[in-house]
Structure formats: structure tokens, C-alpha cells
Protein backbone atom coordinates (compact mmCIF):
# COMPACT_ATOMS: atom_id res chain seq x y z
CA UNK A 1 96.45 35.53 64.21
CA UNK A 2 93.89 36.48 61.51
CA UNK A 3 92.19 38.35 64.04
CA UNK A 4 94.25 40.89 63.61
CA UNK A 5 94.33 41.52 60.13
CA UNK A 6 90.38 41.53 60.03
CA UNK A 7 90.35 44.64 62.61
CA UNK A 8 93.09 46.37 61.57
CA UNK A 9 91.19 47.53 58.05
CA UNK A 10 94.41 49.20 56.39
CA UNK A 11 94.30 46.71 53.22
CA UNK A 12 95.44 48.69 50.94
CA UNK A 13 99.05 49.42 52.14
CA UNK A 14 101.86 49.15 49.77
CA UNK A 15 105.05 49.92 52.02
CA UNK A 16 107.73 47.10 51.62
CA UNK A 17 106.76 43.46 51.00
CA UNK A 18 104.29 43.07 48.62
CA UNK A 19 101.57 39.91 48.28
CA UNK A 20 101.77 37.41 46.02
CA UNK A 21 99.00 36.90 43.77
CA UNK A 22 98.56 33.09 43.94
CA UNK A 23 98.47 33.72 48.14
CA UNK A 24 95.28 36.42 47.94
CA UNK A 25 93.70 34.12 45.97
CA UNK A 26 94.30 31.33 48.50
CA UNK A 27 93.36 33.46 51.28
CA UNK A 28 90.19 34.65 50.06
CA UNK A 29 89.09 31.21 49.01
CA UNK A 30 90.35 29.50 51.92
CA UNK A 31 88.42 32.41 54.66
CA UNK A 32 84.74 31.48 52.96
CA UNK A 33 84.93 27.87 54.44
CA UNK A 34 87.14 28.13 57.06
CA UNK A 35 84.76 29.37 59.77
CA UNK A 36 82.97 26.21 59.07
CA UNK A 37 85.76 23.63 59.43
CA UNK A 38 87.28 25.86 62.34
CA UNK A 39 83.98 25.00 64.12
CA UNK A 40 84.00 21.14 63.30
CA UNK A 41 87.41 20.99 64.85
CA UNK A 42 86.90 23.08 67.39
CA UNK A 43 83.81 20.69 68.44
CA UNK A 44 85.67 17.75 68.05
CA UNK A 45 88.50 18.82 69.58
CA UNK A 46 86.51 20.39 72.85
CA UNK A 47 84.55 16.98 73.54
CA UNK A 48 87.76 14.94 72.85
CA UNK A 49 89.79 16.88 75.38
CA UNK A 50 86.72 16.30 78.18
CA UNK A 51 87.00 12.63 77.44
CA UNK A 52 90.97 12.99 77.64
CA UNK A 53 90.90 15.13 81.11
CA UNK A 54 87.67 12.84 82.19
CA UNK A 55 90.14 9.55 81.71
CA UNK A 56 93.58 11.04 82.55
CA UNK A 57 92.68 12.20 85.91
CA UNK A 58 91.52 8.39 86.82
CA UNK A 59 93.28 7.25 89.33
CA UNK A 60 95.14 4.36 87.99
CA UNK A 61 96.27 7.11 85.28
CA UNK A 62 97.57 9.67 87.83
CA UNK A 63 100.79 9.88 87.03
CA UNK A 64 103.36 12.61 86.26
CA UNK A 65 103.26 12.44 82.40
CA UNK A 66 99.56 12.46 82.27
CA UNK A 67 99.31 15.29 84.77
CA UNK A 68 101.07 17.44 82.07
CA UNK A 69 98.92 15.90 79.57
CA UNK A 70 95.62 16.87 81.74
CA UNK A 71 97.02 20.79 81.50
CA UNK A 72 97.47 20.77 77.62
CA UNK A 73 93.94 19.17 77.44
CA UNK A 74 92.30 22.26 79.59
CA UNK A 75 94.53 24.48 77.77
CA UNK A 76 93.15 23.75 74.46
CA UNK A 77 89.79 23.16 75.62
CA UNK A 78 90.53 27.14 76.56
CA UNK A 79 91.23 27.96 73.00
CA UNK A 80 88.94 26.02 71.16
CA UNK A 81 85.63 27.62 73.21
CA UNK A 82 86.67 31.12 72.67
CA UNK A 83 87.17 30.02 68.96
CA UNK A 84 83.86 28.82 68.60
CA UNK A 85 82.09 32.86 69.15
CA UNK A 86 84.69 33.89 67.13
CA UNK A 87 84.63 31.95 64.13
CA UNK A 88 80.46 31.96 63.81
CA UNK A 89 80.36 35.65 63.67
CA UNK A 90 83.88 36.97 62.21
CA UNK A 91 83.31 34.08 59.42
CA UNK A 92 80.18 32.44 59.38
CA UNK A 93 77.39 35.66 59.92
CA UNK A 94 79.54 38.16 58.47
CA UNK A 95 80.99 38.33 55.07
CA UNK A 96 84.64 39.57 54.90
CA UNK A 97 83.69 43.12 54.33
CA UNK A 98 84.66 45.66 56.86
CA UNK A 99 80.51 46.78 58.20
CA UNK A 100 79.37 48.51 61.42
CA UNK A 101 77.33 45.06 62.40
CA UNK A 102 80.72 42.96 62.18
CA UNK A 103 82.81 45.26 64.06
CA UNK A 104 81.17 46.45 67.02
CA UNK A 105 82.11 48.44 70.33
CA UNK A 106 80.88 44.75 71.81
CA UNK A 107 82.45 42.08 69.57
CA UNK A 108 86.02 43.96 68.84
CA UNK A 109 86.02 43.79 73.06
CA UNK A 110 85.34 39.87 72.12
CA UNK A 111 88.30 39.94 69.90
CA UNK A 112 90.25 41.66 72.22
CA UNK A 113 89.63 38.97 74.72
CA UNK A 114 90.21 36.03 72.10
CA UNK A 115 93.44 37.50 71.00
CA UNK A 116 94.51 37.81 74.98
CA UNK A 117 93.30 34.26 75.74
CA UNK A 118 94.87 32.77 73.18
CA UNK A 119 97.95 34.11 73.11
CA UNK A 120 98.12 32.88 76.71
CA UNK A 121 96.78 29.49 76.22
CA UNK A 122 99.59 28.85 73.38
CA UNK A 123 102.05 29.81 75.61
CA UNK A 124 100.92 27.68 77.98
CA UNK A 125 100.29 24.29 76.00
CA UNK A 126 104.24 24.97 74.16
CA UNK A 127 106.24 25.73 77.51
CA UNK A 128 103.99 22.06 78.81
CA UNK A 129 105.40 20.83 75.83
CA UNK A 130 108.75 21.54 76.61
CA UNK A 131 108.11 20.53 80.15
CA UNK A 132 106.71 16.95 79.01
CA UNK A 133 110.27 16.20 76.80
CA UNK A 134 112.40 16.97 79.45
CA UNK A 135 110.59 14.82 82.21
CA UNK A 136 110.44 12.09 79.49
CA UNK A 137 114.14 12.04 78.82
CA UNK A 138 114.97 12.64 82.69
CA UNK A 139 112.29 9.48 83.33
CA UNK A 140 114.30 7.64 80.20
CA UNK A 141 117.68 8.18 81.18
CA UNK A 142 116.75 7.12 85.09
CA UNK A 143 116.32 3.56 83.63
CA UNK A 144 112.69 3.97 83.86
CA UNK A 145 112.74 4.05 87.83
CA UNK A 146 111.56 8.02 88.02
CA UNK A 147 114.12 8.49 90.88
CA UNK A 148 114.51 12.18 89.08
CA UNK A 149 111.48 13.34 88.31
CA UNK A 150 108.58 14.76 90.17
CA UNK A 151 105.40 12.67 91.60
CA UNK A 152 102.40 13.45 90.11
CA UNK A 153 101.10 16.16 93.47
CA UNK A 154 104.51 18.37 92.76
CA UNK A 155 103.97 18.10 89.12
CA UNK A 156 100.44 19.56 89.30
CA UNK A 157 101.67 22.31 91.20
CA UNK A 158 104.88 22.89 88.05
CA UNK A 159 101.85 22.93 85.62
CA UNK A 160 100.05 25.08 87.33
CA UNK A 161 102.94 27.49 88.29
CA UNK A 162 103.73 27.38 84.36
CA UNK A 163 99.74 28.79 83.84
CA UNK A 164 100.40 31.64 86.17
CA UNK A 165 103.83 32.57 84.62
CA UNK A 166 102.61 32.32 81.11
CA UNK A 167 99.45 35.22 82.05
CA UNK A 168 101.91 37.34 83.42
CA UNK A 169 104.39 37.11 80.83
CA UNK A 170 101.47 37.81 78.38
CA UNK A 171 100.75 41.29 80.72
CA UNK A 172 102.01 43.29 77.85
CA UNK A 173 100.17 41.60 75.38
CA UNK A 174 96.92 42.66 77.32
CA UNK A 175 98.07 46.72 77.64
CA UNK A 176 98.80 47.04 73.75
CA UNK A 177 95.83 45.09 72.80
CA UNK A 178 93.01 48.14 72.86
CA UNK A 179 89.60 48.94 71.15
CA UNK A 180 89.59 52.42 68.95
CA UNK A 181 87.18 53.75 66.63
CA UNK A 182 87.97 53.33 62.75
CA UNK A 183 85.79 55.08 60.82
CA UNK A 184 81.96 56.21 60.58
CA UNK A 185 80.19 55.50 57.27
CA UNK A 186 77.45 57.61 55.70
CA UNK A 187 74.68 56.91 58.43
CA UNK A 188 76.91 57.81 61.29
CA UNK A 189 77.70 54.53 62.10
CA UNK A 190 80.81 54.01 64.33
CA UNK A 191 83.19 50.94 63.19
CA UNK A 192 85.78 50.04 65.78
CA UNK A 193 88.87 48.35 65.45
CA UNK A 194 92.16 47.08 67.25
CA UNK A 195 94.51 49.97 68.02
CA UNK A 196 97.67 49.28 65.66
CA UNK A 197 100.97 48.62 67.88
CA UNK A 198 102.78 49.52 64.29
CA UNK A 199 105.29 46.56 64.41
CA UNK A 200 106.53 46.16 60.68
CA UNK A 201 105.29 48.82 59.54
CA UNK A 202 107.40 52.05 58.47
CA UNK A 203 105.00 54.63 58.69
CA UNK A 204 104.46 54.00 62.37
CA UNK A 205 106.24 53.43 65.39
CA UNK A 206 105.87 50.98 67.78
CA UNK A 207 105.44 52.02 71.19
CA UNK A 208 108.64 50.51 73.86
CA UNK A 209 106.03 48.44 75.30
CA UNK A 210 105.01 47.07 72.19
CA UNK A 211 108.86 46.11 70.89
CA UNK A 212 108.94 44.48 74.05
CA UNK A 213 105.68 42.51 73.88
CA UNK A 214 106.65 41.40 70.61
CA UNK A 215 110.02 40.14 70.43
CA UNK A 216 109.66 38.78 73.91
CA UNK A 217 106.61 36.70 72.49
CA UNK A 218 108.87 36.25 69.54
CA UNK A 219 111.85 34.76 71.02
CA UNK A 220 110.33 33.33 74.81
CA UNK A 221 106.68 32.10 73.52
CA UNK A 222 107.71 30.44 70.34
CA UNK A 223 111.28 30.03 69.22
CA UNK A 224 113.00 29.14 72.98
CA UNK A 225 110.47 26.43 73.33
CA UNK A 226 110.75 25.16 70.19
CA UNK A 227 114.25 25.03 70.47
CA UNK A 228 113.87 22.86 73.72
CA UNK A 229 111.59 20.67 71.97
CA UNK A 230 113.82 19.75 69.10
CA UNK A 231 116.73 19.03 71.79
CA UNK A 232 114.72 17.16 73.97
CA UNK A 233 112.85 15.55 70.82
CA UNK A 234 116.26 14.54 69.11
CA UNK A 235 117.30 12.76 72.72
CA UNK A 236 114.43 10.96 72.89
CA UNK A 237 114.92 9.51 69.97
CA UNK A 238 118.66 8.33 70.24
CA UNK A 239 117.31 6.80 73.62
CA UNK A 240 114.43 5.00 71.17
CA UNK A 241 116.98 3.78 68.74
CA UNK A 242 119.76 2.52 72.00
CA UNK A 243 116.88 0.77 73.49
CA UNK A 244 115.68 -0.91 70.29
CA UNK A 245 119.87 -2.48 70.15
CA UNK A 246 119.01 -3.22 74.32
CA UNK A 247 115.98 -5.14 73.43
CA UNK A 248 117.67 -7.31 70.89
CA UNK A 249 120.46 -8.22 72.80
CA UNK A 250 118.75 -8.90 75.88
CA UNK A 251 116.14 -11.46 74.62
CA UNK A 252 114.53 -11.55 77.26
CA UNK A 253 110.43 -11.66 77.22
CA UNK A 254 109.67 -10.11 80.40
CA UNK A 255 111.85 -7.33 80.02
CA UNK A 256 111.51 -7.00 76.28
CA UNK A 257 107.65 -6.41 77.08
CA UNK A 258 108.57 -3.64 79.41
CA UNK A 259 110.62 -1.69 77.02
CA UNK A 260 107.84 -2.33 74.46
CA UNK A 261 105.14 -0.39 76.54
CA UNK A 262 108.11 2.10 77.63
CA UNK A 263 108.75 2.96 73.78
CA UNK A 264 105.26 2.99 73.14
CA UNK A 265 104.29 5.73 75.63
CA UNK A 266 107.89 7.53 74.05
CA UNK A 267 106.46 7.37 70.86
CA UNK A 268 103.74 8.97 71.71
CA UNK A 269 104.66 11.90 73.34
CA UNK A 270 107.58 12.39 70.78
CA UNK A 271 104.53 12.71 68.42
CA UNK A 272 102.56 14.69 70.53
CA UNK A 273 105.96 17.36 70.76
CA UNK A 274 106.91 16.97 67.49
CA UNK A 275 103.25 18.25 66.54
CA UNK A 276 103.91 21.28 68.37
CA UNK A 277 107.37 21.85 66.90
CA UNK A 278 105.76 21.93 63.38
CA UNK A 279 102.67 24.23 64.40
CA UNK A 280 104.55 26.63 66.34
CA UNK A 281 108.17 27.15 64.59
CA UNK A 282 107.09 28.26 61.92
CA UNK A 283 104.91 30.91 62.68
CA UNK A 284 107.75 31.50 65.26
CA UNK A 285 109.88 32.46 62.36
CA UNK A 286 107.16 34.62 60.49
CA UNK A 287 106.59 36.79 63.58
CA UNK A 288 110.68 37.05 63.65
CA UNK A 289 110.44 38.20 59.94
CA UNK A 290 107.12 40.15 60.62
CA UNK A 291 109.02 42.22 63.26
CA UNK A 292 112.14 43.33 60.88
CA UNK A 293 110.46 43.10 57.10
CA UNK A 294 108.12 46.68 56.37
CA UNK A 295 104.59 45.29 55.14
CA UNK A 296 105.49 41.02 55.49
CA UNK A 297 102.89 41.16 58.36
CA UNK A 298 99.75 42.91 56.55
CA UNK A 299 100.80 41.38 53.29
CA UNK A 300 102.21 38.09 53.83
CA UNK A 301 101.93 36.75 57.72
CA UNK A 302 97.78 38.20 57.69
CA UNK A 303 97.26 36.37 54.12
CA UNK A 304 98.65 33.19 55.88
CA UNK A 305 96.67 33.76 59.77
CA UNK A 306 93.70 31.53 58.74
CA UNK A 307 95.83 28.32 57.64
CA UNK A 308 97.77 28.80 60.64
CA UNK A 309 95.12 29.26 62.91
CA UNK A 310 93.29 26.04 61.49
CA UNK A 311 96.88 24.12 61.92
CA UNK A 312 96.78 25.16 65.63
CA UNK A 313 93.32 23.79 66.26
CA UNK A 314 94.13 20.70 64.61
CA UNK A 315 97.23 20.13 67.17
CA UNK A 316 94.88 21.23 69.78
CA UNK A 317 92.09 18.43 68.71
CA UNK A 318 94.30 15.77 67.79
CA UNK A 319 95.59 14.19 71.24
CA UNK A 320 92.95 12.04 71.81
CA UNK A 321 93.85 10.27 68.45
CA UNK A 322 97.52 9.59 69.73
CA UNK A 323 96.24 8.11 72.85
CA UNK A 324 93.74 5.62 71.41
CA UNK A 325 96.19 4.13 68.70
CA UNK A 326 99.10 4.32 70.85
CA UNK A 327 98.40 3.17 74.19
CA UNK A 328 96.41 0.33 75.59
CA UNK A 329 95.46 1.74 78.98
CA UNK A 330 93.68 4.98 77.63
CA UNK A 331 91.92 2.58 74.83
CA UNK A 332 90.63 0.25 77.99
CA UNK A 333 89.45 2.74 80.04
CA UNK A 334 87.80 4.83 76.75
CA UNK A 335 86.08 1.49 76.32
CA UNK A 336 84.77 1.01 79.97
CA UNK A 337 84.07 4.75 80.36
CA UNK A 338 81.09 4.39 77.20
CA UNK A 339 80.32 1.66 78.26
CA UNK A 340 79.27 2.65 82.08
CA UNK A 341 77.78 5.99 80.10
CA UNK A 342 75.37 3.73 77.73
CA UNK A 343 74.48 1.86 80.77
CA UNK A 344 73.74 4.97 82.93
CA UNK A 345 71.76 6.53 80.00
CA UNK A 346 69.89 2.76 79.37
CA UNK A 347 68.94 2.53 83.40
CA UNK A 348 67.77 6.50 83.15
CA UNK A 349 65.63 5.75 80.12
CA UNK A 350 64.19 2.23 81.65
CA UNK A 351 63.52 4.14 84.68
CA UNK A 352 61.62 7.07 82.95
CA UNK A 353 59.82 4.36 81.25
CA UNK A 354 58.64 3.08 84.49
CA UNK A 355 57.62 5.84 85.73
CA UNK A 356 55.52 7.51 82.94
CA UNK A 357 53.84 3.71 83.01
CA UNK A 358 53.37 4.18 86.71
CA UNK A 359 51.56 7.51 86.41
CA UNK A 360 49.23 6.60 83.47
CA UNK A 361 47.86 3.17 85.69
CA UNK A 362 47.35 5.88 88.65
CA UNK A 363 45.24 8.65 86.60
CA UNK A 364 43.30 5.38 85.34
């Protein structure tokens, strides 16, 4: 993440892998407005995700697939809120200088926290990911009757079992992550900063705990799962293109309008996976490179933190698009659920009318 190029201070490093020009530039120009479309996301993507969870967990829409659906939306809801604090003052109240008022004891805690949260919530949202293909293809290759996969109660309890595993296997993650004092400037005044875990760097070395946090993160929290995905993601859609040749040779409307709404919903999700695939592989593959190449992290993978932090929050905002355009049910009950809110906000207004015309007839 960016975060932890902005606490880490040593900028002026030289070992190994040097920066490109054109890529400074882009990083400095990009950092002055993207605490401002970080928060527009972030706010779009937070109220989206309470609409998603508020409709998903409907009971007609209780099913298995939206269950896992109803964990990515809290997990990105998660990631987005502690973005918010973070973006306003690392970005927006702060310029990019390294001062005493930006990096206090207080708010490098913060980023301590933000870093551990989410770290945990990615994990979380790619291994649902994963978790979403494979019930897809098992509820695809069952003929559509779901004889193999979980009901909806049991598949809670897998999501939920997947948000405990993913905090512990992020355990490490929270031991290396510590506060330390940088530097005092002329008027004594303390600057603190993360500790540095000296990954990628030659002229430190990383602690066993830290090797192990990081290639573990590495190889089980991106590259596995991504892995998965494009397996799973490449079977769904051979079982797309065989049930396009089905449909035509069947001709049959009843049936063809099944497979219709079947592909539909396979559609979706494949987008929804596919999404992650391109958000998380390749910042998968930096961390890889990160991890063996002497100054790529400070001077290549730091320079590129913002743009991929802003490509995560996109993928975490953007489900609520997929459902509307691709499936009929979520648009319906979108529809009926402002429509009951502007008529429970019309009867609370008509009845506040009411009243404040009651109580100026009684003081008369």
C-alpha cells in the first residue's frame, strides 16, 4: 500500500532498482488529487454496499451465491471506512511532506490499524472470490439443481469461517507492523514512523517473521487465489459457451428462458471474479518482485501504491453496478426498496406537518 511508503521516510535510497522519471512525475501528480477521488469512491462505494447487504439478505434473495456476495459487501464496506480517516488527513490536510502534525504517535497507530485491517479485509473479499467460482461451477455442472453445493445456513457459516482464518493468517502481519520514532526536528518535535521489516532492501535484513509474513501474503493472499480464480473463471466460461450450443439446439422457450437467467447470473459473477483477478494479480506479482529485486519496492511498487490502492476501491465500489444491469431481481427489489423509503420519509414529513399545525392551533 502507499501507506507504507509515506511512513517509511527513507526517499532518498539509491540501492538497486532505480525510478523512472516519467513514474515520479505520475506519482506526485496523481497523490495531490487522489485523496479526493479516494473519498468519492469510498462514499459511493460504502452506501452502495448498505443497499447491496440491505437487499441481498431479503428473504426471497437468501440464497447461497448471495450469501457470499453479502460477505464481500461487509468486507469492503470494512475497507472503504477505514479509508475514509486515512485519506482526509494523509492526503487531503497534509501536504506530502514528512511534518510532526502528519505523523503523529496517534495517527501512525491509525495507520498501523489501516494497514492491519486492510490487509485482512483483502484477504478476505479474494479467498470469497475464489469461494463464489467454485460454488458457481459446482452449481453449473449439477445441471442447475444445487444437489452439490451448500444451502445458504452452511454457507454463512464457510464465509464466516473464511473471516476468522483470514485474521489469523494475517497474525504476522499485525507483530511486524510497529510504531517507532523517526526523527526530531529543530523544536524537539518527535516524528514517528512504521518500523521497516527491510524486505527488498540490501542494507537490512528482514526479520524470520517478516520473510514469513511476506511471502506467505505473497503466494497464499494474492497469487493462490488468483490462480483459483482464473481456473474456475476459464470453466465457467466453457460451461457459458456449451450452454449457448444447448440453448440452440433445444428450442425450447421454457427452458431456453431458464438458461437465459442462469447465464445471466454467470455472467455476472464471472465479472465480478474477473474484477478481482485484474486488481489483485498484479500487485500479486509486484510484491513477488518487491520481495527478490533490492530498491523495486521504495522505488517502483511505493511510486505505483496510490493507483493501486484507487483500483482496489473501485472493485470494492463497483458491485452494486453489476447487479443493477445484470439481474432483474436486485433491479426490482432496488426499485421497491426507494420506493417504500420515499414513502416512509413522505408519511414522517406529513406527520411532522401535522403536528407542528396541531401545536400552533393549541398555543392559540
Amino acid at each position: 500500500m502507499s501507506a507504507d511508503y509515506n511512513a517509511t521516510f527513507d526517499t532518498d535510497k539509491e540501492e538497486g532498482i532505480t525510478s523512472p522519471i516519467l513514474l515520479q512525475e505520475f506519482a506526485h501528480r496523481y497523490w495531490s488529487i487522489h485523496g479526493y477521488l479516494s473519498l468519492v469512491v469510498c462514499t459511493f462505494g460504502i452506501l452502495t454496499n448498505i443497499v447491496n447487504i440491505i437487499i441481498l439478505t431479503e428473504k426471497s434473495m437468501r440464497t447461497s451465491i448471495n450469501c457470499i456476495l453479502t460477505g464481500i459487501a461487509i468486507s469492503d464496506i470494512l475497507t472503504m471506512t477505514s479509508y475514509v480517516p486515512f485519506a482526509i488527513h494523509f492526503y487531503i490536510d497534509h501536504t506530502l511532506d514528512v511534518t510532526p502534525e502528519k505523523y503523529t504517535f496517534g495517527w501512525v497507530m491509525f495507520l498501523v490499524f489501516h494497514i492491519n485491517i486492510t490487509t485482512t479485509t483483502h484477504t478476505i473479499s479474494i479467498w470469497l472470490a475464489v469461494f463464489l467460482a467454485i460454488l458457481r461451477y459446482t452449481f453449473i455442472i449439477s445441471k442447475g439443481r444445487g444437489e452439490r453445493i451448500p444451502n445458504p445456513q452452511s454457507t454463512a457459516l464457510i464465509v464466516c469461517l473464511i473471516y476468522v482464518l483470514s485474521s489469523l493468517f494475517n497474525i504476522p502481519q499485525y507483530l511486524i507492523n510497529r510504531v517507532v520514532v523517526r526523527s526530531q526536528n529543530v523544536s524537539n518535535e518527535t516524528i514517528y514512523g512504521l518500523g521497516d521489516i527491510g524486505i527488498g532492501d540490501s542494507d537490512s535484513k528482514p526479520t524470520t517473521l517478516a520473510l514469513i509474513n511476506f511471502w506467505s501474503y505473497a503466494i497464499v493472499g494474492k497469487l493462490l487465489p488468483c490462480v483459483l480464480i482464473t481456473i474456475f473463471g476459464g470453466l465457467l466460461l466453457h460451461t457459458l459457451q456449451e450452454t449457448k450450443e444447448r440453448t440452440k439446439i433445444l428450442r425450447s422457450s421454457s427452458v431456453e428462458q431458464r438458461v437465459r437467467q442462469h447465464s445471466r447470473t454467470t455472467r455476472m459473477l464471472l465479472a465480478i471474479i474477473v474484477l478481482f483477478l485484474i486488481t489483485e494479480l498484479p500487485q500479486g506479482i509486484l510484491i513477488v518482485v518487491s520481495g527478490i529485486v533490492d530498491g523495486f519496492f521504495l522505488n517502483i511498487y511505493s511510486l505505483l501504491g496510490d493507483s493501486m490502492d484507487i483500483i482496489a476501491l473501485v472493485n470494492n465500489a463497483i458491485n452494486f453496478l453489476f447487479y443493477c444491469t445484470m439481474s432483474q431481481h436486485f433491479r426490482n427489489s432496488f426499485v421497491e426498496l426507494v420506493r417504500s423509503s420515499l414513502k416512509t420519509c413522505f408519511r414522517y414529513s406529513f406527520r411532522s406537518d401535522e403536528i407542528g399545525k396541531s401545536t400552533s392551533a393549541s398555543m392559540v
